[in-house]
PDB file of N, CA and C in Angstrom:
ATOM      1  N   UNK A   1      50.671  96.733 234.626  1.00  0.00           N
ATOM      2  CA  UNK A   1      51.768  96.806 233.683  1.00  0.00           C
ATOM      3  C   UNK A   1      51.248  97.525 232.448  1.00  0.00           C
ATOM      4  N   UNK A   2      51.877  98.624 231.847  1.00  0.00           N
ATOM      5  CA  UNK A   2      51.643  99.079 230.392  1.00  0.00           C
ATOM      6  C   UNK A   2      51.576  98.327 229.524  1.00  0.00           C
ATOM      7  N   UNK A   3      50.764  99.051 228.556  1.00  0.00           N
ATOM      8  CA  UNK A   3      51.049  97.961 227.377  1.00  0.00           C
ATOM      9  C   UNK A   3      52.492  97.898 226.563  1.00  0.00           C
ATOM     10  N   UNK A   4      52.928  98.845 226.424  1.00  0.00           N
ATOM     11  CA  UNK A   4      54.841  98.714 226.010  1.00  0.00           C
ATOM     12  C   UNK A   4      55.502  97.861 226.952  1.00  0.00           C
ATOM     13  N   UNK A   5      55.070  98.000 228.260  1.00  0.00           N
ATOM     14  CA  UNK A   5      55.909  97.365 229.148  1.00  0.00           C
ATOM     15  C   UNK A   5      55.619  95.930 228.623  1.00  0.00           C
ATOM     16  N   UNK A   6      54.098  95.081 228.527  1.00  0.00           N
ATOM     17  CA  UNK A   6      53.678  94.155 228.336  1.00  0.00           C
ATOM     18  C   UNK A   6      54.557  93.465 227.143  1.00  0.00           C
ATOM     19  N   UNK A   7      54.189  94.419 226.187  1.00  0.00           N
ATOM     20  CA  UNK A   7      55.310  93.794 224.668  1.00  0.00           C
ATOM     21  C   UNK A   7      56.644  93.623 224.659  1.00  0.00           C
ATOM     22  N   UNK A   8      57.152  94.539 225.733  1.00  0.00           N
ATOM     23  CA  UNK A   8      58.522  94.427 225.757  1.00  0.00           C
ATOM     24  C   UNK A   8      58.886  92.788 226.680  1.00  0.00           C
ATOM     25  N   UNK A   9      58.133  92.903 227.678  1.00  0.00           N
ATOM     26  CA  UNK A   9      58.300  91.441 228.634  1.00  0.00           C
ATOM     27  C   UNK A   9      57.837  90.022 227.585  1.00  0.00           C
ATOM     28  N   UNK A  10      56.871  90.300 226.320  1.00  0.00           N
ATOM     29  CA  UNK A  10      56.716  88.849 225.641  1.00  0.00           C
ATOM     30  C   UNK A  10      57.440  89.061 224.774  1.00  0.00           C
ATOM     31  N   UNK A  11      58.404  89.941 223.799  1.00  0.00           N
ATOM     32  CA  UNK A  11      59.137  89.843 223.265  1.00  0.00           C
ATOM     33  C   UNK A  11      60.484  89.458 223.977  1.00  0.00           C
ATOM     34  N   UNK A  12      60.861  89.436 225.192  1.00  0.00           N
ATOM     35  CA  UNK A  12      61.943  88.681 226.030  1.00  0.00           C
ATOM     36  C   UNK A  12      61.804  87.933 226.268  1.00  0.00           C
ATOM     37  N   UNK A  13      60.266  86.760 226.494  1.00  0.00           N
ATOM     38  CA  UNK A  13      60.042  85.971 226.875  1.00  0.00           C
ATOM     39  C   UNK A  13      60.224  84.830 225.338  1.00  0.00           C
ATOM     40  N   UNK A  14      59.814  85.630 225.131  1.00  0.00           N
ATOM     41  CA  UNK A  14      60.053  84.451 223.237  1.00  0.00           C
ATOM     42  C   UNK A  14      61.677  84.486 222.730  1.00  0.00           C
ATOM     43  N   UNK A  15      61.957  85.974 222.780  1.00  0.00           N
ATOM     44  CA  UNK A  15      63.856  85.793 222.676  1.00  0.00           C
ATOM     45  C   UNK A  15      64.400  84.859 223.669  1.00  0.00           C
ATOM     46  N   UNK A  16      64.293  84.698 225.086  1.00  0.00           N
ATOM     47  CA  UNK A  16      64.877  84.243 225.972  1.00  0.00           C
ATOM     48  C   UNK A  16      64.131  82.617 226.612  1.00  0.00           C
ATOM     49  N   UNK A  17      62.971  82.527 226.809  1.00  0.00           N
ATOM     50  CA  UNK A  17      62.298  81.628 227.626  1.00  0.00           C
ATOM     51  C   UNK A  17      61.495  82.348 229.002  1.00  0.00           C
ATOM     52  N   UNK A  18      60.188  81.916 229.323  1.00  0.00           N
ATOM     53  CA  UNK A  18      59.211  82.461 230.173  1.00  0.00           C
ATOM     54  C   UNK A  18      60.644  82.630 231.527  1.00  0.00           C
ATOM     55  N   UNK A  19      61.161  81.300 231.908  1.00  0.00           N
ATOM     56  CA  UNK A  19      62.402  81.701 232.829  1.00  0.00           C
ATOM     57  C   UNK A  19      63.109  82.601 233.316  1.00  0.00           C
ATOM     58  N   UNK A  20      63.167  83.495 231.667  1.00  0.00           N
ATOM     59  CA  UNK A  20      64.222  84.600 232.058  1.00  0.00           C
ATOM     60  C   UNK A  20      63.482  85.456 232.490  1.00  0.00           C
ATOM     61  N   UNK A  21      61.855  85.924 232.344  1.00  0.00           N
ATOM     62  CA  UNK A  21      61.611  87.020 233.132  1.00  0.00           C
ATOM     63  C   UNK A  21      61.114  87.059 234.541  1.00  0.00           C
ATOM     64  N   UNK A  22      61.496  88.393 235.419  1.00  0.00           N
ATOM     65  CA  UNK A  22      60.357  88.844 236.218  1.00  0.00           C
ATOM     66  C   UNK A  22      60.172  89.906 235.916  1.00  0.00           C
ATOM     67  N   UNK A  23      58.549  90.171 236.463  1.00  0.00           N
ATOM     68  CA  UNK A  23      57.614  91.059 235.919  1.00  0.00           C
ATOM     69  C   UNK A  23      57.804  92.019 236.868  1.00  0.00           C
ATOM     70  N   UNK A  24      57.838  93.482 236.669  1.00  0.00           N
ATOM     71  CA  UNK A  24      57.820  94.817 237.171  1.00  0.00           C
ATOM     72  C   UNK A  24      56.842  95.801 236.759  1.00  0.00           C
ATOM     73  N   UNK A  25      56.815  96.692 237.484  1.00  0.00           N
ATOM     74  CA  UNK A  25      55.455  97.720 237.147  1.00  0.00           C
ATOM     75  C   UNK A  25      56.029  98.226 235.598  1.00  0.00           C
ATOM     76  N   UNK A  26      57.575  98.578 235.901  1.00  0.00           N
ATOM     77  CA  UNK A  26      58.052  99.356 234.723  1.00  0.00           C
ATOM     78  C   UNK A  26      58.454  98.049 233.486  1.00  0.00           C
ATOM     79  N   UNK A  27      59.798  97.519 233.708  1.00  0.00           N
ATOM     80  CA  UNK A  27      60.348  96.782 233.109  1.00  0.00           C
ATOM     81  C   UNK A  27      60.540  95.405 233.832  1.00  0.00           C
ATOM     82  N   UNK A  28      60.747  94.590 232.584  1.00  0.00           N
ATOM     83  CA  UNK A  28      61.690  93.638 233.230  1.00  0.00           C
ATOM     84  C   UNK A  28      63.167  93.029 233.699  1.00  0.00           C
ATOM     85  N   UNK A  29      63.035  92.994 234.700  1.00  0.00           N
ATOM     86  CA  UNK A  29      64.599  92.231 235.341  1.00  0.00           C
ATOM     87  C   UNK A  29      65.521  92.427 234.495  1.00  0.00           C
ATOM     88  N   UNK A  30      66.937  93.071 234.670  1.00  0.00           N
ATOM     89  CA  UNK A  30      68.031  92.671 233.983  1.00  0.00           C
ATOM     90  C   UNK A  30      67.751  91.245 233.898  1.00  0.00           C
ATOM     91  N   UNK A  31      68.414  90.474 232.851  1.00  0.00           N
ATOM     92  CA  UNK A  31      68.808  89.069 232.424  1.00  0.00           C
ATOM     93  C   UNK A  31      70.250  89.052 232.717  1.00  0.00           C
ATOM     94  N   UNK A  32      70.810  87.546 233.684  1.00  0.00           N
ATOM     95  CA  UNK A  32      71.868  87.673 233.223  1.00  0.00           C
ATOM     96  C   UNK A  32      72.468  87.016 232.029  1.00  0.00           C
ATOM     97  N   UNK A  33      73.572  87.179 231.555  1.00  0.00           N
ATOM     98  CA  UNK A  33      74.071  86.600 230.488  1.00  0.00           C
ATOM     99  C   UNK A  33      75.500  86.678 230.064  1.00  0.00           C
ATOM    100  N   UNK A  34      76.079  85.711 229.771  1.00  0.00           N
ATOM    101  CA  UNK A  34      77.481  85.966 228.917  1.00  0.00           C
ATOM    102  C   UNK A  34      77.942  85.442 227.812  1.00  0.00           C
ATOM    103  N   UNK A  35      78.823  86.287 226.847  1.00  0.00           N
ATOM    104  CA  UNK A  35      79.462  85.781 225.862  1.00  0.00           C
ATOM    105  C   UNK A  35      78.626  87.347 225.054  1.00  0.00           C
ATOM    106  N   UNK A  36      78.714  86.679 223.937  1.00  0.00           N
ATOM    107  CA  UNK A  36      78.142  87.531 222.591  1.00  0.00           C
ATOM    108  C   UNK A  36      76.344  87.620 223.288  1.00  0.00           C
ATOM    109  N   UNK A  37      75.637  88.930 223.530  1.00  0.00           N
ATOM    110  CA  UNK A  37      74.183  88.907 223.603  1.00  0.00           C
ATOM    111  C   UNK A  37      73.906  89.656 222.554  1.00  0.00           C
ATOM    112  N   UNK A  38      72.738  88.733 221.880  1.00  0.00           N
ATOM    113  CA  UNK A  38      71.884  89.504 220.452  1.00  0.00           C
ATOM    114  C   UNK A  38      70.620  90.335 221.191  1.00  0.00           C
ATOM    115  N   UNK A  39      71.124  91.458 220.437  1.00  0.00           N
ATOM    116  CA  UNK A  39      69.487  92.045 220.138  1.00  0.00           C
ATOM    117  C   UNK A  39      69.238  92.537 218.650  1.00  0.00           C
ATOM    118  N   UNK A  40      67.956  92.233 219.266  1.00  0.00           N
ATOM    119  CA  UNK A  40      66.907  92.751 218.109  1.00  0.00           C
ATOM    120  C   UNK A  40      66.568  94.279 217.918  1.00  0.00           C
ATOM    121  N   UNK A  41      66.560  94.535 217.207  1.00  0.00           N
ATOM    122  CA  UNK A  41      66.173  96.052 216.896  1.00  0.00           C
ATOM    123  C   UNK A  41      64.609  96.106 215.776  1.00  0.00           C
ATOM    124  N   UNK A  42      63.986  96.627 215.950  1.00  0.00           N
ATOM    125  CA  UNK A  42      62.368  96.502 215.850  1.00  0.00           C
ATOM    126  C   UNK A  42      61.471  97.560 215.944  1.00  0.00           C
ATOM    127  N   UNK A  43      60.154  97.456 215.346  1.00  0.00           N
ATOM    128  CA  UNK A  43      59.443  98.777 215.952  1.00  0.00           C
ATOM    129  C   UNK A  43      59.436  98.915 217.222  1.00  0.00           C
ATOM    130  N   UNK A  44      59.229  97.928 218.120  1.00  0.00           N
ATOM    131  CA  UNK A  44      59.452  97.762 219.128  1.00  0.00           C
ATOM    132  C   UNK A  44      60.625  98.234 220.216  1.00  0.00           C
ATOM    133  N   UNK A  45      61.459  98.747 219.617  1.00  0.00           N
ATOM    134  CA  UNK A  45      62.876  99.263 220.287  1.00  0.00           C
ATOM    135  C   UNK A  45      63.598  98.118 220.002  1.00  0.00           C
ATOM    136  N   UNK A  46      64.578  97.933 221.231  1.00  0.00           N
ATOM    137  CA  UNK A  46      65.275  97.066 221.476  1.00  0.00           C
ATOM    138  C   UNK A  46      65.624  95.628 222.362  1.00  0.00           C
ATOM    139  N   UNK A  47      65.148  94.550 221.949  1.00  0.00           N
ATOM    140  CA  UNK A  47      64.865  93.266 222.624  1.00  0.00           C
ATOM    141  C   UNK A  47      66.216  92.376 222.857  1.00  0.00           C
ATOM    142  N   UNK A  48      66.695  91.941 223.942  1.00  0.00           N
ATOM    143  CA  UNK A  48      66.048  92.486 225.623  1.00  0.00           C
ATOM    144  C   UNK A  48      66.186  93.598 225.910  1.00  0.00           C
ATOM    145  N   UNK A  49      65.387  94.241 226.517  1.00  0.00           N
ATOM    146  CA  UNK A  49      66.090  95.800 226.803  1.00  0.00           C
ATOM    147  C   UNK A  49      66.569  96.359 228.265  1.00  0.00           C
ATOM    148  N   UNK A  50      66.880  94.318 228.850  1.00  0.00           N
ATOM    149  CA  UNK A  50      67.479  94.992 230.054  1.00  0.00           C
ATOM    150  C   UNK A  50      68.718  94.211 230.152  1.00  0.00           C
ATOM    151  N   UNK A  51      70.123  93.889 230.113  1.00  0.00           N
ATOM    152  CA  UNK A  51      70.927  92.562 230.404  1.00  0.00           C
ATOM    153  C   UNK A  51      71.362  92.794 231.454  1.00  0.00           C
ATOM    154  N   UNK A  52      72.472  91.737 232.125  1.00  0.00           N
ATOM    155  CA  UNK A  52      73.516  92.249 233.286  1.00  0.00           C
ATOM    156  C   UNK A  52      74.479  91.175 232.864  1.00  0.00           C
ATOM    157  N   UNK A  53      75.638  91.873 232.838  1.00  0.00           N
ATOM    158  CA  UNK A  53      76.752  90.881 233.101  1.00  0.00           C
ATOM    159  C   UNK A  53      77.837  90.536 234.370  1.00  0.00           C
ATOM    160  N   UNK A  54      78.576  90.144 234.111  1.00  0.00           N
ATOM    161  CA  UNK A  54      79.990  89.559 235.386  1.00  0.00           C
ATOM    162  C   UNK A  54      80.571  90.944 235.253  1.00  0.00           C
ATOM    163  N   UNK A  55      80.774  91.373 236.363  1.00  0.00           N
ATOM    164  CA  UNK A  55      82.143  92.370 235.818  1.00  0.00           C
ATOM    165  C   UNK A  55      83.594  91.583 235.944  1.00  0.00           C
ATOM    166  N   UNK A  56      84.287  92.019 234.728  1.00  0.00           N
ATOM    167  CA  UNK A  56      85.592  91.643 234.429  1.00  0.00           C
ATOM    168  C   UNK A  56      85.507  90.339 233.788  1.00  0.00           C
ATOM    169  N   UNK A  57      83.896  89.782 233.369  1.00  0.00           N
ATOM    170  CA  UNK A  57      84.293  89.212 231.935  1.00  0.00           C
ATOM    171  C   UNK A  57      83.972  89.692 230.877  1.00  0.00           C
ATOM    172  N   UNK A  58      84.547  89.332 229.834  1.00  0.00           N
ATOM    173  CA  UNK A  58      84.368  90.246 228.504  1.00  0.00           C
ATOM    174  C   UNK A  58      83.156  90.199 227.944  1.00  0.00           C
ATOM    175  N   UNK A  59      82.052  90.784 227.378  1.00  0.00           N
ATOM    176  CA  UNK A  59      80.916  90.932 226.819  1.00  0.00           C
ATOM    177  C   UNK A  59      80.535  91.725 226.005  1.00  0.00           C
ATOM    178  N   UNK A  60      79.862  91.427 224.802  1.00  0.00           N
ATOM    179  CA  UNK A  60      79.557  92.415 223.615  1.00  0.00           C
ATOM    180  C   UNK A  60      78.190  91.973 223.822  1.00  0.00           C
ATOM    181  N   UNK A  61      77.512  93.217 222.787  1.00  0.00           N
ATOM    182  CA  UNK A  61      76.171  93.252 222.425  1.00  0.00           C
ATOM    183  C   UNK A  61      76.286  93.047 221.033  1.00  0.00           C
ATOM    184  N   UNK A  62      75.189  92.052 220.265  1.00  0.00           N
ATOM    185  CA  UNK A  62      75.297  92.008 218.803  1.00  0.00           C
ATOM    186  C   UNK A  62      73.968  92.606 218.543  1.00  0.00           C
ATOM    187  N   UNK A  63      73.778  93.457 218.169  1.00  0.00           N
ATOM    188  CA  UNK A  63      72.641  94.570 217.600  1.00  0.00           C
ATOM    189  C   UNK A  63      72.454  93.986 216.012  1.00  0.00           C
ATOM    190  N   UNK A  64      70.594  93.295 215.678  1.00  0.00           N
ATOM    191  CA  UNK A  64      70.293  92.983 214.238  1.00  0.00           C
ATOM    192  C   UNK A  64      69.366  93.479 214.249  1.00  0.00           C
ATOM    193  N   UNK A  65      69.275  95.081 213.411  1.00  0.00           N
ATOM    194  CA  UNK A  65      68.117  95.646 213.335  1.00  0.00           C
ATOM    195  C   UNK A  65      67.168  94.405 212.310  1.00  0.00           C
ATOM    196  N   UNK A  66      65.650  94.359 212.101  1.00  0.00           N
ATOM    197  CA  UNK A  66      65.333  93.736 211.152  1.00  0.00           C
ATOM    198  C   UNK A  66      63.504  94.068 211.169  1.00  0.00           C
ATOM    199  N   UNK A  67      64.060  95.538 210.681  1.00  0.00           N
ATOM    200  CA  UNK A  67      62.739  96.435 210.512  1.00  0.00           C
ATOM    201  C   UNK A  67      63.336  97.948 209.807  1.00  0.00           C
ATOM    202  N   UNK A  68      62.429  98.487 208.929  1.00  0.00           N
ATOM    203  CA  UNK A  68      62.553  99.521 208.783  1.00  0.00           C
ATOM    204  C   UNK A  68      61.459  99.889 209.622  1.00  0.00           C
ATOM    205  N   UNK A  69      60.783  99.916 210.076  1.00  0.00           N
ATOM    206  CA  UNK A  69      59.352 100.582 210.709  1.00  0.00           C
ATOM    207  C   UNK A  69      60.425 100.790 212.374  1.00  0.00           C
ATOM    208  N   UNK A  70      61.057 101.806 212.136  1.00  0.00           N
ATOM    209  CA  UNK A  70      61.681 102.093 213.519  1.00  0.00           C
ATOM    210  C   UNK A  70      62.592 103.308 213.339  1.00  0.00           C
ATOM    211  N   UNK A  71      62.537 104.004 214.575  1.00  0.00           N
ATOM    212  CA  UNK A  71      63.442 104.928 214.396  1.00  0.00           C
ATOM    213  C   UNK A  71      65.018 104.709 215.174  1.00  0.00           C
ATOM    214  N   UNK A  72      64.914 103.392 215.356  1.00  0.00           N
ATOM    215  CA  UNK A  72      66.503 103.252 215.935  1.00  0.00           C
ATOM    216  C   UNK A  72      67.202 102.291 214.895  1.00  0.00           C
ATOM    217  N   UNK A  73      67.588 103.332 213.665  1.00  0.00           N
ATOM    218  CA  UNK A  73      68.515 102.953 212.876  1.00  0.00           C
ATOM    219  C   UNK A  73      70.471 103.018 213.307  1.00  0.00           C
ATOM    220  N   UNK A  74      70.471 103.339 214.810  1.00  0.00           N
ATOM    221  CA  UNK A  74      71.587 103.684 215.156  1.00  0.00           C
ATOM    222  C   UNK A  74      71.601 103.421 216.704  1.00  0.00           C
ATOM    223  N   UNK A  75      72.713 102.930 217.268  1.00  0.00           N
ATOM    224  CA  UNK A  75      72.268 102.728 218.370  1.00  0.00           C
ATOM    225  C   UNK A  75      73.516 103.755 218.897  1.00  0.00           C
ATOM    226  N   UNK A  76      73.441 104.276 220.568  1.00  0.00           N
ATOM    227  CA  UNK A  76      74.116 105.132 220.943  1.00  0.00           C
ATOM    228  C   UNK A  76      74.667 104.988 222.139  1.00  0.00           C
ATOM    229  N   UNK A  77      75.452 104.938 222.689  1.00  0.00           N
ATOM    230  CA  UNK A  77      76.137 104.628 224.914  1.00  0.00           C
ATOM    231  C   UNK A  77      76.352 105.634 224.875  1.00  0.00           C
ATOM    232  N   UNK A  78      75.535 106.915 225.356  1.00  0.00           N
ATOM    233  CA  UNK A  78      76.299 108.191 225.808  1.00  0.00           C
ATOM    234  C   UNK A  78      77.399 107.909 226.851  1.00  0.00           C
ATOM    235  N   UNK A  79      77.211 107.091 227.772  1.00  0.00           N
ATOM    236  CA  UNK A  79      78.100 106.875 228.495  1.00  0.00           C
ATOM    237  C   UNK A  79      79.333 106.511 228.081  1.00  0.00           C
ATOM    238  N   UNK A  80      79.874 106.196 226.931  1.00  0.00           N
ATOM    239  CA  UNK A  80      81.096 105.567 226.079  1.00  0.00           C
ATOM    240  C   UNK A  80      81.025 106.371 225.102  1.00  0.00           C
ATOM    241  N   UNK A  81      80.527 107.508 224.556  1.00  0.00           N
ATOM    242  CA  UNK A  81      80.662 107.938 223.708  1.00  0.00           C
ATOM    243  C   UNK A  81      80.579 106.971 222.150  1.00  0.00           C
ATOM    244  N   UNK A  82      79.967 106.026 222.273  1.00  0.00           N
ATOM    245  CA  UNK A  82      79.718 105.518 221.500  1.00  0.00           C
ATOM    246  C   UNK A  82      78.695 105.469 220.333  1.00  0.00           C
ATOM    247  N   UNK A  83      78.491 105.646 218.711  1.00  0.00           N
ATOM    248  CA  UNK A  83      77.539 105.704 218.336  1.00  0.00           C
ATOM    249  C   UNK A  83      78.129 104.824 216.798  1.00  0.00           C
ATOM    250  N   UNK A  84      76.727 103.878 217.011  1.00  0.00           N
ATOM    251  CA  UNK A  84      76.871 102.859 215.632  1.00  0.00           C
ATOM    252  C   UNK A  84      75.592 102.889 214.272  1.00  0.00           C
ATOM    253  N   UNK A  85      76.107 102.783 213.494  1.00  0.00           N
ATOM    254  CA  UNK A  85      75.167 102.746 212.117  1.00  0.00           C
ATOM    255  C   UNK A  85      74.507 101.158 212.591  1.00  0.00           C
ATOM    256  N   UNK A  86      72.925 101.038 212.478  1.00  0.00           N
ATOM    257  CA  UNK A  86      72.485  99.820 212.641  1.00  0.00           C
ATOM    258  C   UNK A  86      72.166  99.148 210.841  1.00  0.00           C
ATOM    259  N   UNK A  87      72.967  98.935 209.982  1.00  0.00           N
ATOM    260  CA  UNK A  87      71.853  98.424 209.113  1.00  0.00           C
ATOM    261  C   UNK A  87      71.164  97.565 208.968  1.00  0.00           C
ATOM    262  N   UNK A  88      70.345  97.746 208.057  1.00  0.00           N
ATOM    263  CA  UNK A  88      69.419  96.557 208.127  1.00  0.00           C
ATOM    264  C   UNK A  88      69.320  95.103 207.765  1.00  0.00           C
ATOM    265  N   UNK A  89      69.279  94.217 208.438  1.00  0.00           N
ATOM    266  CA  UNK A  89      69.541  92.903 208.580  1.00  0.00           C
ATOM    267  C   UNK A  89      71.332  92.398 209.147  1.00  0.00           C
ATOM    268  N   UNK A  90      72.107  93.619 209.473  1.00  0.00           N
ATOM    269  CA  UNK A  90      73.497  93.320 209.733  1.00  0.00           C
ATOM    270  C   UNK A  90      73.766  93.240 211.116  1.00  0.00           C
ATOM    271  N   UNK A  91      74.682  92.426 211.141  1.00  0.00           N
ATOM    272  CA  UNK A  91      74.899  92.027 212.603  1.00  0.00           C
ATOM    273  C   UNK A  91      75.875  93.339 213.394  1.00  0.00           C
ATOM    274  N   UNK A  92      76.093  93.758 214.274  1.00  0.00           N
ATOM    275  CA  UNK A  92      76.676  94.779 214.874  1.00  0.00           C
ATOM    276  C   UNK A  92      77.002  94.633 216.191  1.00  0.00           C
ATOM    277  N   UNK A  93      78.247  94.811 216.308  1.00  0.00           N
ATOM    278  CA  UNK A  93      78.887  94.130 217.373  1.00  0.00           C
ATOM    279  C   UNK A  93      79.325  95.855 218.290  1.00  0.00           C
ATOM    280  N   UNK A  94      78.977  95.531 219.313  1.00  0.00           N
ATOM    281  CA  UNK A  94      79.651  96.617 220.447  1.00  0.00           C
ATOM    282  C   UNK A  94      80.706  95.984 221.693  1.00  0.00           C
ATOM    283  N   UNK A  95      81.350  95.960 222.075  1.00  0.00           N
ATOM    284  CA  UNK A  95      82.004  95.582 222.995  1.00  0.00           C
ATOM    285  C   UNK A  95      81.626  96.462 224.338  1.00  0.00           C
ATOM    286  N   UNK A  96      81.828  95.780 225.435  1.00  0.00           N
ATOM    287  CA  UNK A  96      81.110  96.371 226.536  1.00  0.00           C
ATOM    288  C   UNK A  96      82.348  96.445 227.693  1.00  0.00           C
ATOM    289  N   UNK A  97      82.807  97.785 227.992  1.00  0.00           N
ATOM    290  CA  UNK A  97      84.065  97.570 229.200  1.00  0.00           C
ATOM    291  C   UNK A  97      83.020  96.910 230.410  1.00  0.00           C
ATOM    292  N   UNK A  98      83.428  95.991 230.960  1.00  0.00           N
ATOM    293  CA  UNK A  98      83.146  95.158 232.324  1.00  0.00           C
ATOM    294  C   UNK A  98      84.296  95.262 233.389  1.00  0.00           C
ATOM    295  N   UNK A  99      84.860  96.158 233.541  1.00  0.00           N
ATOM    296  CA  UNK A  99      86.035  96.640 234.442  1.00  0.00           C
ATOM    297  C   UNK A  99      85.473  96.653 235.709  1.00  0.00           C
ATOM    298  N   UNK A 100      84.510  97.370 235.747  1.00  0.00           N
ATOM    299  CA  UNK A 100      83.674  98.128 237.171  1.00  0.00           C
ATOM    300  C   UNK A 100      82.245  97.973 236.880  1.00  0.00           C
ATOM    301  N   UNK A 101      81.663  97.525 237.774  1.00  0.00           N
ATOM    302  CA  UNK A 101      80.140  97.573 238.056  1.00  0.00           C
ATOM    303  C   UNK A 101      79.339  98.785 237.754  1.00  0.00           C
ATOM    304  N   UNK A 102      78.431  98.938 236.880  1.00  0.00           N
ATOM    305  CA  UNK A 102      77.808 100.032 236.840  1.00  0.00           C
ATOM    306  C   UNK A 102      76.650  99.902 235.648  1.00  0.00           C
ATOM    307  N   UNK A 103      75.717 100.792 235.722  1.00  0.00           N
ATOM    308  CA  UNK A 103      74.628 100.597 234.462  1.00  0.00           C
ATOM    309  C   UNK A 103      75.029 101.234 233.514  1.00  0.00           C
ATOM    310  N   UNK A 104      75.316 101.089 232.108  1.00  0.00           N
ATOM    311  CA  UNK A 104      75.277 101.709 231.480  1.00  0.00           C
ATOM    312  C   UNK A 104      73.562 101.790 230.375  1.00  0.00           C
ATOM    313  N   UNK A 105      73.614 103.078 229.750  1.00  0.00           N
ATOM    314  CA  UNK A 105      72.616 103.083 228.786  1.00  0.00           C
ATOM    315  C   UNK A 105      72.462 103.107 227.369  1.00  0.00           C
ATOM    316  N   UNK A 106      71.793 102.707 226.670  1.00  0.00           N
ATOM    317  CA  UNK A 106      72.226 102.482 225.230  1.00  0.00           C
ATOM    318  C   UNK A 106      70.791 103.123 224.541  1.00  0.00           C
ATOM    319  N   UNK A 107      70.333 103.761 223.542  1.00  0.00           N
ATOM    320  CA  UNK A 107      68.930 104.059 223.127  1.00  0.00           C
ATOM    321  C   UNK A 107      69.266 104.146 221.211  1.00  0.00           C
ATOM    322  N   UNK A 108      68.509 104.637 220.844  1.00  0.00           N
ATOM    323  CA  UNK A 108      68.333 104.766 219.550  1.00  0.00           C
ATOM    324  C   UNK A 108      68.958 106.236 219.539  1.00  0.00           C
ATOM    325  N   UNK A 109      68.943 106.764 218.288  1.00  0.00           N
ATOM    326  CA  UNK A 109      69.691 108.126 217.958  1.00  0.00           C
ATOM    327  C   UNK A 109      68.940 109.680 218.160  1.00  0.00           C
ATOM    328  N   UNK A 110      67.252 108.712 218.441  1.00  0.00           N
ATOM    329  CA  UNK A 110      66.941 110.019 218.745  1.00  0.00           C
ATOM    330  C   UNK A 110      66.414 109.913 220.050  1.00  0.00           C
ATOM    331  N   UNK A 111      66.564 108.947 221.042  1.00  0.00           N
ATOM    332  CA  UNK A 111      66.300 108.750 222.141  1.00  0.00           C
ATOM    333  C   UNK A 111      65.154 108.139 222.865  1.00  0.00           C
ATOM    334  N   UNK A 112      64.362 107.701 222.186  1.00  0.00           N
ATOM    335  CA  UNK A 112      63.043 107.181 222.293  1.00  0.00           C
ATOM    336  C   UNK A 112      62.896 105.997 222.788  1.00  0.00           C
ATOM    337  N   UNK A 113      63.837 105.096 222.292  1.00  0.00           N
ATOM    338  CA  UNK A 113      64.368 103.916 222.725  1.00  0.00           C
ATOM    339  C   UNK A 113      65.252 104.042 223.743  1.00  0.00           C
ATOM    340  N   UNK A 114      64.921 103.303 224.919  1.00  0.00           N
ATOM    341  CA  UNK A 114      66.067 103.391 226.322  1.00  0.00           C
ATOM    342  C   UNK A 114      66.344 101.717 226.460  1.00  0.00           C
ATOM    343  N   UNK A 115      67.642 101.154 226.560  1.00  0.00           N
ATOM    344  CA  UNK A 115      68.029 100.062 227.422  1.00  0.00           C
ATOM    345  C   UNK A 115      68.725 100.355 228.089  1.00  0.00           C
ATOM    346  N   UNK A 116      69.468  99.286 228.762  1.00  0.00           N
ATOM    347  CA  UNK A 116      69.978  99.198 229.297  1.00  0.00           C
ATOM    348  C   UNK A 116      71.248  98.052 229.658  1.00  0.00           C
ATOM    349  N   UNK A 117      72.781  97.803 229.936  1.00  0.00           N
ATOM    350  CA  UNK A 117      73.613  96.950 230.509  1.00  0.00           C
ATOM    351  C   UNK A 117      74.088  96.755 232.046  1.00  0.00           C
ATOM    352  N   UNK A 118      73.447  95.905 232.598  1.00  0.00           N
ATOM    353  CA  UNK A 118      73.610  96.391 234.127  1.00  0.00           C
ATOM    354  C   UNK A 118      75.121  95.072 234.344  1.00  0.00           C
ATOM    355  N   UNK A 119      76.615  96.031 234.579  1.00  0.00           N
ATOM    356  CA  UNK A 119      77.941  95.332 234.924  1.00  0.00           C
ATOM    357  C   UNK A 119      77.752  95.467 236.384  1.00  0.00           C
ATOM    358  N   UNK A 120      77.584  93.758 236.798  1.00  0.00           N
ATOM    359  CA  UNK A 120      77.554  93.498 238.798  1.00  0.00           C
ATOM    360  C   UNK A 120      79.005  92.598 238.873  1.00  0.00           C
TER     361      UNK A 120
END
């Protein structure tokens, strides 16, 4: 496992509980989850940086950057055409269509940062 990969899996493991992960060469496991999911925004990217939800129940992402030492002051869904101002310490809400099954991707503004929403 990398060492990004490594930080990214104990920073999910402390957001979430040792439970929620399994370990991969690359990343870890979508999580599932519903209702409102927080992330963190960090030097680190974005924690969790993998979820999955229900399709066709409703689900947002609440994005709290709480770092300047990062370049994802903005988060982006090319796939939705979506792009949000992250500020700092503010809560930021995205809504997520769950219509149809599919991954969508979410990163920082200049792309460096990759997650991910996996709708099953």
């Amino acid at each position: 496992m990398c060492a990004r990969s490594l930080r990214r899996a104990v920073g999910l493991a402390l957001a979430l509980g040792p439970a929620a992960l399994a370990c991969s060469k690359t990343e870890a496991a979508p999580v599932e989850v519903s209702g409102p999911i927080p992330v963190t925004v960090d030097a680190k990217g974005f924690t969790p940086t993998s979820v999955s939800v229900k399709a066709g129940v409703p689900a947002s992402l609440i994005f709290k950057r709480t770092s300047d030492a990062t370049c994802a002051k903005q988060v982006v869904f090319p796939e939705l055409q979506v792009t949000k101002d992250l500020p700092l310490n503010t809560a930021v809400a995205v809504d997520l269509p769950t219509d149809t099954a599919r991954t969508l991707t979410f990163q920082c503004g200049m792309g460096m940062y990759k997650s991910s929403v996996v709708v099953r």
